[in-house]
C-alpha atoms as a PDB file:
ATOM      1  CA  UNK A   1      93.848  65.775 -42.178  1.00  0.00           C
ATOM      2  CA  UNK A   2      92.424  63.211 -40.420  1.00  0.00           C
ATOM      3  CA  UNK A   3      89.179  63.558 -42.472  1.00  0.00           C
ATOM      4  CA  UNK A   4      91.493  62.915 -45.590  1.00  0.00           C
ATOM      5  CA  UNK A   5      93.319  59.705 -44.021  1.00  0.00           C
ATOM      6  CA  UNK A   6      89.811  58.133 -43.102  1.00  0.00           C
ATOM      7  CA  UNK A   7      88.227  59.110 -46.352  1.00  0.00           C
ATOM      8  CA  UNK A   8      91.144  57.616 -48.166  1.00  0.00           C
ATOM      9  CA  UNK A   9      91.121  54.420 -45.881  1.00  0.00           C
ATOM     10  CA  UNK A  10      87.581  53.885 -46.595  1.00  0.00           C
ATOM     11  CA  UNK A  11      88.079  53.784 -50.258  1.00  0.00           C
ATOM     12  CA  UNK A  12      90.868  51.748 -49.919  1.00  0.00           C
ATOM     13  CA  UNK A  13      88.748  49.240 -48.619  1.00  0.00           C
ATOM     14  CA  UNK A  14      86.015  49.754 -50.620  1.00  0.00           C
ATOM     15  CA  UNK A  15      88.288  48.785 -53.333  1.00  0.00           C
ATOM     16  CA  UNK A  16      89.684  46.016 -51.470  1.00  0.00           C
ATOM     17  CA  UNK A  17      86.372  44.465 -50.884  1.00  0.00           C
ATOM     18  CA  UNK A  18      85.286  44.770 -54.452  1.00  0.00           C
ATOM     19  CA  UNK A  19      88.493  43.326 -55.841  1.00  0.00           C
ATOM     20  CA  UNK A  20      87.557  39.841 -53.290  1.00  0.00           C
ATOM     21  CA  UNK A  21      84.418  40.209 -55.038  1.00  0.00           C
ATOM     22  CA  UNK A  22      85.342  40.059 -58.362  1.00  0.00           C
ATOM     23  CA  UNK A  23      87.754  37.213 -57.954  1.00  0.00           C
ATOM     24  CA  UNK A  24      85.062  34.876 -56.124  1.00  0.00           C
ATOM     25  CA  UNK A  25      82.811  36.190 -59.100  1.00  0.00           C
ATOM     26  CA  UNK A  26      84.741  35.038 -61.827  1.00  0.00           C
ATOM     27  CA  UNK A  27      86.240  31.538 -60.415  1.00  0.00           C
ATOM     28  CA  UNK A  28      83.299  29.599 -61.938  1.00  0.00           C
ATOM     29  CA  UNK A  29      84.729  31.243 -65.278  1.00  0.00           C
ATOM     30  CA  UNK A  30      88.200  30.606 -64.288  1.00  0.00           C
ATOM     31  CA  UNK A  31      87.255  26.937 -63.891  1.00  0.00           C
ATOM     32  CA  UNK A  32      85.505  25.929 -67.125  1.00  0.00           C
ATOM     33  CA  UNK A  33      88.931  27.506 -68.734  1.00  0.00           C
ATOM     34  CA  UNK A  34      91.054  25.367 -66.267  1.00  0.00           C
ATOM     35  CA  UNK A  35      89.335  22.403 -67.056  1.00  0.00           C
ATOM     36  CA  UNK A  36      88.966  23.173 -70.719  1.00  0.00           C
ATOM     37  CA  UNK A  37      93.091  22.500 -71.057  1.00  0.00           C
ATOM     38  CA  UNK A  38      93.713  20.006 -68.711  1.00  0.00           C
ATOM     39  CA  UNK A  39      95.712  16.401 -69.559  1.00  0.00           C
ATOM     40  CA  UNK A  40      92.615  13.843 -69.870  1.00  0.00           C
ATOM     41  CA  UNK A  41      93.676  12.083 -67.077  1.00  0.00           C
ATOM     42  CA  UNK A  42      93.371  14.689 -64.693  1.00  0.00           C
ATOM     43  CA  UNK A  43      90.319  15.967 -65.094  1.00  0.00           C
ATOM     44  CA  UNK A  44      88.567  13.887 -62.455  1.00  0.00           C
ATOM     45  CA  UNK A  45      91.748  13.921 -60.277  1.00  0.00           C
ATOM     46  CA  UNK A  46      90.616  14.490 -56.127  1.00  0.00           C
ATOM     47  CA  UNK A  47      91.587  17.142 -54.873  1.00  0.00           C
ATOM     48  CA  UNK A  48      91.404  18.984 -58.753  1.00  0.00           C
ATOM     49  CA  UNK A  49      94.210  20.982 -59.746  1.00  0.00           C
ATOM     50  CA  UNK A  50      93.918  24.549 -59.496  1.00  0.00           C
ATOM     51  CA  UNK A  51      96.687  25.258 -62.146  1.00  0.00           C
ATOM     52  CA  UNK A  52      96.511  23.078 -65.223  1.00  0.00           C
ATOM     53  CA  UNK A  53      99.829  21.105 -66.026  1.00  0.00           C
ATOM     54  CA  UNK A  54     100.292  22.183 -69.175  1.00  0.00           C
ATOM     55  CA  UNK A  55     100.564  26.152 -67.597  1.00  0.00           C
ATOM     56  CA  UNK A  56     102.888  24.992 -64.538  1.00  0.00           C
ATOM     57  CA  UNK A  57     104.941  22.554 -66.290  1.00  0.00           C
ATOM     58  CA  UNK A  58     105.519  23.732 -70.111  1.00  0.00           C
ATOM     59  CA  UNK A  59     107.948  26.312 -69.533  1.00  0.00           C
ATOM     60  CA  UNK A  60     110.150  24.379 -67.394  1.00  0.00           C
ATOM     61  CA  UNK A  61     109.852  21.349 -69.978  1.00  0.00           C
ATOM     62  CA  UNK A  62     110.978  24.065 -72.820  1.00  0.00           C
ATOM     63  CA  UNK A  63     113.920  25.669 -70.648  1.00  0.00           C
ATOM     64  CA  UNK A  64     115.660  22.076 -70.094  1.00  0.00           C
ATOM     65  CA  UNK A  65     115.211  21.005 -73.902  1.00  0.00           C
ATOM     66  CA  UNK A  66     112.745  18.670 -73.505  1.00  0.00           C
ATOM     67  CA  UNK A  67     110.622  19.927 -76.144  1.00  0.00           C
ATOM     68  CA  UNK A  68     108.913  16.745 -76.850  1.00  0.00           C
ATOM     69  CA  UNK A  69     107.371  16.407 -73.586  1.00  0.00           C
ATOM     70  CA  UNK A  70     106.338  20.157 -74.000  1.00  0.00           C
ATOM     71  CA  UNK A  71     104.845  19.207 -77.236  1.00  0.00           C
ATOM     72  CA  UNK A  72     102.836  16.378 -75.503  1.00  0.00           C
ATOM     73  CA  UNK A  73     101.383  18.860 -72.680  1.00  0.00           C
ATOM     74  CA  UNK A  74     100.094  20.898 -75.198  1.00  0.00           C
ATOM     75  CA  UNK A  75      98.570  17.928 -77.185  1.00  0.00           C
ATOM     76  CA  UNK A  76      96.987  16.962 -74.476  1.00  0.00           C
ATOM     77  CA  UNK A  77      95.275  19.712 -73.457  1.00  0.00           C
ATOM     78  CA  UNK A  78      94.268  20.735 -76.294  1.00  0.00           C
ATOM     79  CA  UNK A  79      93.018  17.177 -76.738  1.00  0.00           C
ATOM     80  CA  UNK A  80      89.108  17.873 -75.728  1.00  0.00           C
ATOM     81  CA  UNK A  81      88.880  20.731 -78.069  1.00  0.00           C
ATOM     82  CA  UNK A  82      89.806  18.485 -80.633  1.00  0.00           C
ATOM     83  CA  UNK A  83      87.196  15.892 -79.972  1.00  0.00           C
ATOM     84  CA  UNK A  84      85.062  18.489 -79.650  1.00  0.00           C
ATOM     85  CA  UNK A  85      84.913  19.958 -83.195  1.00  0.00           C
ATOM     86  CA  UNK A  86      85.717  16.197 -84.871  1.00  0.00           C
ATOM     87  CA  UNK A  87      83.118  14.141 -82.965  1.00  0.00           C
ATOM     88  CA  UNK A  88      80.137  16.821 -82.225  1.00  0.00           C
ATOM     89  CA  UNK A  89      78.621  19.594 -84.306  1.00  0.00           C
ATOM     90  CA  UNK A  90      80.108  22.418 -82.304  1.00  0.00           C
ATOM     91  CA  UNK A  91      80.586  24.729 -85.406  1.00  0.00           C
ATOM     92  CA  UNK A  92      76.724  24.289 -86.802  1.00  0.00           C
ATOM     93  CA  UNK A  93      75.887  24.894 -83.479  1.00  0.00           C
ATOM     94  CA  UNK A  94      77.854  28.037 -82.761  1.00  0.00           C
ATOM     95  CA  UNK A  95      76.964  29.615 -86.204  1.00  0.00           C
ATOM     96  CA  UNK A  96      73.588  29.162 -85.543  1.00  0.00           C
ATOM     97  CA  UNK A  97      74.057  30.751 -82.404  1.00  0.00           C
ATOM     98  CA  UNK A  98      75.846  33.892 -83.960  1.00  0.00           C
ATOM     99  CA  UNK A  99      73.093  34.284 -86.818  1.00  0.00           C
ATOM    100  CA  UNK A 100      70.087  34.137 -84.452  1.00  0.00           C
ATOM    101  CA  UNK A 101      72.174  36.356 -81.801  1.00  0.00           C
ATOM    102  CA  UNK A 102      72.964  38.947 -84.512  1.00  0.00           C
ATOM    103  CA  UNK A 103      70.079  39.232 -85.742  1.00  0.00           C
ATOM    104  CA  UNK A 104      68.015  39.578 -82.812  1.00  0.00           C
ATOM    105  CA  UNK A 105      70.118  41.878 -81.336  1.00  0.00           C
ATOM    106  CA  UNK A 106      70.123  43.988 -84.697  1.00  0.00           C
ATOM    107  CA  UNK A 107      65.924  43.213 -84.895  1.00  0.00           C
ATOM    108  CA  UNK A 108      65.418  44.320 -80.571  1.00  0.00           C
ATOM    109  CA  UNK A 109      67.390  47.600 -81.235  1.00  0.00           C
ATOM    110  CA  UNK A 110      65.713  48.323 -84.263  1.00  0.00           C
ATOM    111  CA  UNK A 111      62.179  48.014 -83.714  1.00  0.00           C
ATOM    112  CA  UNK A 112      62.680  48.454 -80.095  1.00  0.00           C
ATOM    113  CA  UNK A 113      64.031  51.959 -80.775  1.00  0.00           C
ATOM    114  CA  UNK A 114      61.572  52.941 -82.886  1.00  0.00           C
ATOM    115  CA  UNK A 115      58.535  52.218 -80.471  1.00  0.00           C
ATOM    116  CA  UNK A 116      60.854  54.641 -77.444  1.00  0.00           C
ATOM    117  CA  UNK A 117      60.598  56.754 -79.807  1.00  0.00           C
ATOM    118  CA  UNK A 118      57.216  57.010 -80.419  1.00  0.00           C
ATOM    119  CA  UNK A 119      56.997  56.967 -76.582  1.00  0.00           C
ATOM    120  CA  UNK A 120      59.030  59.978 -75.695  1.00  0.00           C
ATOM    121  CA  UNK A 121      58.316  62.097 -78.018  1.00  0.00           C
ATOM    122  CA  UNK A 122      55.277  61.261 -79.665  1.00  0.00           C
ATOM    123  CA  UNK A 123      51.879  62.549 -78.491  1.00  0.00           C
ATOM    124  CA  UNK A 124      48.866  60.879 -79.389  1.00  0.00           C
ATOM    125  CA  UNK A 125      45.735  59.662 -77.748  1.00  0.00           C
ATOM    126  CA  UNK A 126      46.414  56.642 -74.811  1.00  0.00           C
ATOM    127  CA  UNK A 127      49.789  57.281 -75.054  1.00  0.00           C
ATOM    128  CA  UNK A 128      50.775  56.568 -71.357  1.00  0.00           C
ATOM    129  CA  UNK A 129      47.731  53.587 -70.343  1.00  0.00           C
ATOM    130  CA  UNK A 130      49.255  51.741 -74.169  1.00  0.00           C
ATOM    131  CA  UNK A 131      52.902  51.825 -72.481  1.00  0.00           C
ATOM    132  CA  UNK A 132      52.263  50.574 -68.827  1.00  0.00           C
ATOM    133  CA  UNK A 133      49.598  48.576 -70.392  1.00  0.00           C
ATOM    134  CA  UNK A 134      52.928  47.119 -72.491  1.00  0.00           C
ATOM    135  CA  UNK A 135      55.441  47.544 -69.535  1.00  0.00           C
ATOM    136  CA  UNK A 136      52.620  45.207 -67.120  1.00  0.00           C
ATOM    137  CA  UNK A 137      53.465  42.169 -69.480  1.00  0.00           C
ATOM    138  CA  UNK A 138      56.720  41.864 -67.942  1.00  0.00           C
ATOM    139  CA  UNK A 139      55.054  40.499 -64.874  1.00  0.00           C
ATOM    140  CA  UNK A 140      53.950  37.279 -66.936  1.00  0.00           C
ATOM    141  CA  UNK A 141      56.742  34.532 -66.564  1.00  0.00           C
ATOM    142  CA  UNK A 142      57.906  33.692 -69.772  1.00  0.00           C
ATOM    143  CA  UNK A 143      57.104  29.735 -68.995  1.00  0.00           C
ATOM    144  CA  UNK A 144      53.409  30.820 -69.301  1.00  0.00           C
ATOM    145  CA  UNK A 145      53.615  32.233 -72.793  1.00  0.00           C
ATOM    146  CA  UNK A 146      55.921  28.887 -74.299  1.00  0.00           C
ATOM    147  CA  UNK A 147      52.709  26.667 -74.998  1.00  0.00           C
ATOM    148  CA  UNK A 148      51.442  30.015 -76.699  1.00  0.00           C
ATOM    149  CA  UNK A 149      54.185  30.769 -78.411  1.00  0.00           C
ATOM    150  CA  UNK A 150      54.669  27.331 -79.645  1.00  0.00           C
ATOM    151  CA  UNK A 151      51.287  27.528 -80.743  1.00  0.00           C
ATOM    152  CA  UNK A 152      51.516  30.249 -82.992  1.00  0.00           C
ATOM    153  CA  UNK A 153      54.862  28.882 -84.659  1.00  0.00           C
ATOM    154  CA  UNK A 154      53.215  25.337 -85.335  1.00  0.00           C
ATOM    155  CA  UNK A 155      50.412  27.566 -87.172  1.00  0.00           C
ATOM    156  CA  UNK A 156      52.881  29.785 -88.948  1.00  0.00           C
ATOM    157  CA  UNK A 157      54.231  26.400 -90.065  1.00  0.00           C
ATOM    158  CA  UNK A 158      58.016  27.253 -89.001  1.00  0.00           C
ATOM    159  CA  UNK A 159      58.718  24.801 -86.552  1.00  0.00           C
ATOM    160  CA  UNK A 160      62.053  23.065 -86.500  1.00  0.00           C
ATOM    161  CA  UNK A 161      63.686  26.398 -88.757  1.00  0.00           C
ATOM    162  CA  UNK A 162      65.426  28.884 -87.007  1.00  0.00           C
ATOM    163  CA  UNK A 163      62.911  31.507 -87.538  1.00  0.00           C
ATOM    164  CA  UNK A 164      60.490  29.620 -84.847  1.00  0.00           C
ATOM    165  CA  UNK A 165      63.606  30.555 -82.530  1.00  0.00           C
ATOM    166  CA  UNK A 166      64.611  34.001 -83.780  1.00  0.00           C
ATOM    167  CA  UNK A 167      61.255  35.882 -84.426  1.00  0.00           C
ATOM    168  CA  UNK A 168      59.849  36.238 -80.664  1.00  0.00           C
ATOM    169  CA  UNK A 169      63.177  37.550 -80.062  1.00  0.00           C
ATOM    170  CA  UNK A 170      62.569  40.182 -81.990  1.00  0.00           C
ATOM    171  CA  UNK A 171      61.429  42.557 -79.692  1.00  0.00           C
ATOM    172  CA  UNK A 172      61.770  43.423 -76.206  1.00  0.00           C
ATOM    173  CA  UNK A 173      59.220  45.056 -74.053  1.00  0.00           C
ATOM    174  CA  UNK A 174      62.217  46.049 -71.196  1.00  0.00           C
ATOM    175  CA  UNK A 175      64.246  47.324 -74.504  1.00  0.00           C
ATOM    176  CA  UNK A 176      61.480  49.653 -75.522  1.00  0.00           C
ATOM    177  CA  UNK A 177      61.365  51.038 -71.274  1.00  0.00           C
ATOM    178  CA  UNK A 178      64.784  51.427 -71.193  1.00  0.00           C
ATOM    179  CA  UNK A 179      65.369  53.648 -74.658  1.00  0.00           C
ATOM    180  CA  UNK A 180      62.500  54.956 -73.737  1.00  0.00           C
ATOM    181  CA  UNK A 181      63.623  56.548 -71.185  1.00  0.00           C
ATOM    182  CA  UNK A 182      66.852  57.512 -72.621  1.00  0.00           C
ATOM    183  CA  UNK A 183      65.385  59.428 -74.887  1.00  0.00           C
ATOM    184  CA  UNK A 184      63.093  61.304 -72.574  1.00  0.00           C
ATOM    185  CA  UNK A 185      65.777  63.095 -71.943  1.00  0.00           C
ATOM    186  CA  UNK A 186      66.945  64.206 -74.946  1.00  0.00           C
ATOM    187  CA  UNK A 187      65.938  68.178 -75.020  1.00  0.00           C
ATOM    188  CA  UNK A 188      62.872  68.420 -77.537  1.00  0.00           C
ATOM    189  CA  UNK A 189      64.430  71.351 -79.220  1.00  0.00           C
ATOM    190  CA  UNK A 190      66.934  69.608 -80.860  1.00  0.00           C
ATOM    191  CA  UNK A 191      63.830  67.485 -82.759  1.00  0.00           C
ATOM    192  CA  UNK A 192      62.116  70.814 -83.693  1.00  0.00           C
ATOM    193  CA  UNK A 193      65.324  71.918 -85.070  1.00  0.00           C
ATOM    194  CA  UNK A 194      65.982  69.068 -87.300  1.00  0.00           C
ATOM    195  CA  UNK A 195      62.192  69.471 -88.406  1.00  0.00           C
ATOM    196  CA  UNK A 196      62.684  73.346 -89.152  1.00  0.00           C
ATOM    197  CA  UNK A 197      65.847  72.045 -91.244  1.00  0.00           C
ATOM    198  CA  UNK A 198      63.828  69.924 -93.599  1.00  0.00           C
ATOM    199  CA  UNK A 199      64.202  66.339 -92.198  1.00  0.00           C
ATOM    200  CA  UNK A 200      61.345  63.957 -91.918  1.00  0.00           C
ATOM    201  CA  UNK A 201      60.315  61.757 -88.721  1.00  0.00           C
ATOM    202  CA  UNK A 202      62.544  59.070 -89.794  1.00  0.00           C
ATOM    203  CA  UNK A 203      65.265  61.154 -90.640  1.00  0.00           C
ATOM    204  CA  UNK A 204      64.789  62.573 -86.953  1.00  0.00           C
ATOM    205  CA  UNK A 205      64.861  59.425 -85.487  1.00  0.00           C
ATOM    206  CA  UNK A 206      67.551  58.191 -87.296  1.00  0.00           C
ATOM    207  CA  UNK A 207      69.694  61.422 -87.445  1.00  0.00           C
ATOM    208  CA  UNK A 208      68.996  62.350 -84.168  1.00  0.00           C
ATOM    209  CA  UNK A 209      67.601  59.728 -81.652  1.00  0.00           C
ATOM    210  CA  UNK A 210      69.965  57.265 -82.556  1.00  0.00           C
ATOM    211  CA  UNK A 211      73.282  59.111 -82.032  1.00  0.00           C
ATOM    212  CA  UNK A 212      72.146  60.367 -78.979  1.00  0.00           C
ATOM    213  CA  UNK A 213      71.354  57.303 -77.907  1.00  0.00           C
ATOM    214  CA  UNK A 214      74.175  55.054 -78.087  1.00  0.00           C
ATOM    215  CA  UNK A 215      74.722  54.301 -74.264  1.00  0.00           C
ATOM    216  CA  UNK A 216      71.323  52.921 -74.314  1.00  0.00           C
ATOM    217  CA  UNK A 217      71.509  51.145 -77.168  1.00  0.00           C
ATOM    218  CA  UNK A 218      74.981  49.888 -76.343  1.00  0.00           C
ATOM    219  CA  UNK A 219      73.603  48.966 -73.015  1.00  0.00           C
ATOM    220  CA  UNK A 220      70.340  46.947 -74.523  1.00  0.00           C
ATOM    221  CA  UNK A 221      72.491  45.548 -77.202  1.00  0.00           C
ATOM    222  CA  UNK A 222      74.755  43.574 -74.329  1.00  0.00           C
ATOM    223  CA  UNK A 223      71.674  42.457 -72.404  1.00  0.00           C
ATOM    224  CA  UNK A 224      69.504  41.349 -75.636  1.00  0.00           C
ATOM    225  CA  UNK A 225      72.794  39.338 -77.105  1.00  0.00           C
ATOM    226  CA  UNK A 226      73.377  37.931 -74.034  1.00  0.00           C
ATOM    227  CA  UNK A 227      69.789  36.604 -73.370  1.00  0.00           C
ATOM    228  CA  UNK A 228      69.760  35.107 -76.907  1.00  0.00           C
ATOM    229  CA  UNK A 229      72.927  33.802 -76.858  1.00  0.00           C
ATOM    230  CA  UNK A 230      72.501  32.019 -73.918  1.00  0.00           C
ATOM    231  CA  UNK A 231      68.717  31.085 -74.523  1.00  0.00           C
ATOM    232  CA  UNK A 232      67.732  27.408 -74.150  1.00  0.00           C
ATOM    233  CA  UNK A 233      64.388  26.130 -72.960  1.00  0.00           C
ATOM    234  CA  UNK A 234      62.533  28.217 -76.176  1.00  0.00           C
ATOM    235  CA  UNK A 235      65.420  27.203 -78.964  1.00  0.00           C
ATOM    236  CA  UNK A 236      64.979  23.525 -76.874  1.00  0.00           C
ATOM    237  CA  UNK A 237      60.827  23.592 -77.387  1.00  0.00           C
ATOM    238  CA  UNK A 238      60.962  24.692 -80.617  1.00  0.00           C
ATOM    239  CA  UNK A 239      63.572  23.263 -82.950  1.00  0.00           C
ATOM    240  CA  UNK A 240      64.224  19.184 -82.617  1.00  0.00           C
ATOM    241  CA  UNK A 241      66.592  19.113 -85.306  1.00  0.00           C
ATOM    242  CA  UNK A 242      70.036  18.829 -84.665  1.00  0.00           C
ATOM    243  CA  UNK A 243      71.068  20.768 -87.466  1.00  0.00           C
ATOM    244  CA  UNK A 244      69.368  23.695 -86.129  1.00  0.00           C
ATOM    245  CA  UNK A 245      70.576  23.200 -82.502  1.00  0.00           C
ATOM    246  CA  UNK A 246      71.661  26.941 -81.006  1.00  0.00           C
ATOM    247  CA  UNK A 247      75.186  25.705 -79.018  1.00  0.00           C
ATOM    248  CA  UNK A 248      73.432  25.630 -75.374  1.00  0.00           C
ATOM    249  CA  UNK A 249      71.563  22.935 -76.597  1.00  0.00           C
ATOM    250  CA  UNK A 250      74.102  21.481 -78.316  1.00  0.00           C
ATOM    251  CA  UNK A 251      75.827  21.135 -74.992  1.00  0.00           C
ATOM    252  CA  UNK A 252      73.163  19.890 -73.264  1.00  0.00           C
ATOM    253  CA  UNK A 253      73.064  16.568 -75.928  1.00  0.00           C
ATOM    254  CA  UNK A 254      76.777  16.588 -75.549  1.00  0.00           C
ATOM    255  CA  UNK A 255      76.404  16.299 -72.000  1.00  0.00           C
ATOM    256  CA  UNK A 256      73.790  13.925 -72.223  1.00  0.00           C
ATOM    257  CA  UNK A 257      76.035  11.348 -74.724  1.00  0.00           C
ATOM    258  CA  UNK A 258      79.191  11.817 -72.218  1.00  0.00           C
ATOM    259  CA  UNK A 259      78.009  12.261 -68.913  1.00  0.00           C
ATOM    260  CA  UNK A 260      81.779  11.457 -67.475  1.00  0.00           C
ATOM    261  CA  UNK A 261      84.126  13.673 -70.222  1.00  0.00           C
ATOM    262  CA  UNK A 262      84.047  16.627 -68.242  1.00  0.00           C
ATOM    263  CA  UNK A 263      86.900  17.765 -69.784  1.00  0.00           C
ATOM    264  CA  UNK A 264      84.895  18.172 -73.663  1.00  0.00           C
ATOM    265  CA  UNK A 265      81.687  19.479 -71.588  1.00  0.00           C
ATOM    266  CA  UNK A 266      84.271  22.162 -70.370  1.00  0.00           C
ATOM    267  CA  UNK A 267      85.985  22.823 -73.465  1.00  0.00           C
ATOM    268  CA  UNK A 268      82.413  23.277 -75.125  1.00  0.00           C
ATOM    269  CA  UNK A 269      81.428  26.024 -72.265  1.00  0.00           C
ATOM    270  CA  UNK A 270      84.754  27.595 -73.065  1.00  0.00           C
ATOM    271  CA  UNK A 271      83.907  27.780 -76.386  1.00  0.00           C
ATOM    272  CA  UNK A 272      80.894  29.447 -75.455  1.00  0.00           C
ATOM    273  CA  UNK A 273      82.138  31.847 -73.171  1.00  0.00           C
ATOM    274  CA  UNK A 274      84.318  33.499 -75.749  1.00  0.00           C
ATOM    275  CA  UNK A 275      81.739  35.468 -78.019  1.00  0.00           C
ATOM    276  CA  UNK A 276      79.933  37.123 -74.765  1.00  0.00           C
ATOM    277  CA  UNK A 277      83.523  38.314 -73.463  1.00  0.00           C
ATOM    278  CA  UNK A 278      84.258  39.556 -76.597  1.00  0.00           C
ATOM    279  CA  UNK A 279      81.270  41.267 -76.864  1.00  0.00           C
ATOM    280  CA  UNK A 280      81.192  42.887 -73.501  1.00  0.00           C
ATOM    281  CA  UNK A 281      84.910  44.112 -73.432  1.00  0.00           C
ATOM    282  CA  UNK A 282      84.103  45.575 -76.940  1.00  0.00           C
ATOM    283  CA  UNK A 283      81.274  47.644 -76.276  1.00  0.00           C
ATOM    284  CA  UNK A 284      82.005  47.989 -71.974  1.00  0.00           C
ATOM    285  CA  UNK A 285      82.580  51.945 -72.392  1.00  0.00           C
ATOM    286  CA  UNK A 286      79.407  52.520 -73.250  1.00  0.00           C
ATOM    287  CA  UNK A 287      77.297  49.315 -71.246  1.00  0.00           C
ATOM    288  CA  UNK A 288      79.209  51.297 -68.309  1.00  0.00           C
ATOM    289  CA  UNK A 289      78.021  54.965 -69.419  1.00  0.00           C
ATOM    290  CA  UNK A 290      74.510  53.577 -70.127  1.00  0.00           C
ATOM    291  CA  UNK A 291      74.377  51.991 -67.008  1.00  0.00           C
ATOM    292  CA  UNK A 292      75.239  54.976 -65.211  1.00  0.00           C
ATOM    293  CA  UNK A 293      72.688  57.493 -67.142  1.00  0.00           C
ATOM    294  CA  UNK A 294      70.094  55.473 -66.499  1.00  0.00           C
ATOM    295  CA  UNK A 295      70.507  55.721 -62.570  1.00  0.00           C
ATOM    296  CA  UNK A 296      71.392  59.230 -62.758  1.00  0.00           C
ATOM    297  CA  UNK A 297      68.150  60.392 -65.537  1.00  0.00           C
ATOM    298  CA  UNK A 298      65.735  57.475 -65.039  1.00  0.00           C
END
């Protein structure tokens, strides 16, 4: 019994302790919102405001009758969003956000799959030295390959275009470890089956692989939207127009044009914040699941 109590008392706390954690984790989050909706003039206010008017005072305003002044919270703090998609080009920038996300995420999974694939199951000559050969250039820091990569764009003449931003996105060298060993541990038989029934490799690895493989996929997808979604020194190097500006760079010449309006800095971080929370409560069940195979099998 005692044994029971003390088990139970240590995952109580357990609990406990990771609940504190997650709180501290997500006030930075918490406090772009915050600031996002507060009145203009209390954005800078000493000691800040923990609890934006607009949240402690609307209700109140509404039950007395005073619906103008309700009115005028919300107004105002909705006022930076606003001047936010009047006076900047937030929307350009967060479409070209989405379309380079998208389709890098759609290109990593794609062509990252296919090379795990090859990997698992495939046996051909050099075979292991070609993939830690490919797994040792994650050891490079990416600053050393911009000057290359830039490089290579300027000669491809697509500087300044969103492809000089989306193509070495396209692939992943941690995507192709990870699937890879996902589907290392898919039983073999199950390919041999699907080759007895008729289907070709593609067919295998599309019939097959893939459905098996959705954790991992689900898993890589998260990562490789995040990374490109939130991407800024290459988009920064390599496009100079604004009109192709992915939104963290657009924030960063917002920021530099109003280094005191905290408040539309804020609202533009809010704005995006959304997408990747979207994205990550969508597709948590299997980020979690993936997650958890791969410490389990890998």
């Amino acid at each position: 019994m005692k044994r029971i109590r003390a088990s139970r008392l240590g995952l109580l706390l357990m609990y406990a302790v990771l609940t504190i954690w997650a709180v501290i984790s997500l006030i930075p989050l918490y406090w772009v919102f915050t600031t996002a909706f507060q009145q203009p003039n209390e954005v800078q206010i000493m000691p800040p405001k923990f609890i934006p008017t607009v949240v402690s005072r609307y209700l109140p305003l509404r039950l007395t009758g005073q619906k103008e002044a309700a009115q005028a919270l919300v107004d105002g703090a909705l006022e930076s969003f606003r001047l936010l998609f009047q006076r900047t080009d937030m929307v350009r920038w967060f479409m070209n956000s989405a379309l380079i996300a998208v389709s890098a995420t759609a290109g990593v999974l794609f062509l990252d799959s296919m090379a795990a694939f090859s990997f698992a199951k495939k046996q051909f000559p050099g075979r292991e030295f070609i993939f830690w050969l490919m797994i040792s250039t994650m050891m490079i820091p990416g600053q050393v390959l911009l000057v290359p990569m830039f490089m290579v764009v300027r000669n491809l003449g697509i500087v300044n275009t969103p492809w000089a931003i989306l193509l070495p996105q396209l692939s992943m060298v941690f995507g192709v470890f990870l699937l890879r060993q996902f589907m290392s541990t898919i039983p073999s038989e199950l390919i041999e089956a699907a080759r007895i029934d008729g289907a070709g490799e593609f067919g295998i690895y599309w019939r097959v692989m893939l459905p098996l493989a959705k954790p991992g996929l689900a898993t890589l997808g998260i990562l490789t939207f995040s990374a490109s979604w939130n991407s800024f020194l290459w988009p920064l190097i390599a496009v100079q127009k604004s009109e192709w500006f992915t939104l963290p760079v657009g924030l960063k010449t917002l920021q530099d044009q109003n280094l005191v309006n905290y408040g539309l800095l804020m609202s533009g971080a809010a704005v995006a914040a959304v997408p990747m929370i979207i994205v990550f409560l969508s597709f948590q069940k299997y980020f979690i699941r993936g997650l958890t195979l791969g410490g389990v099998k890998g």
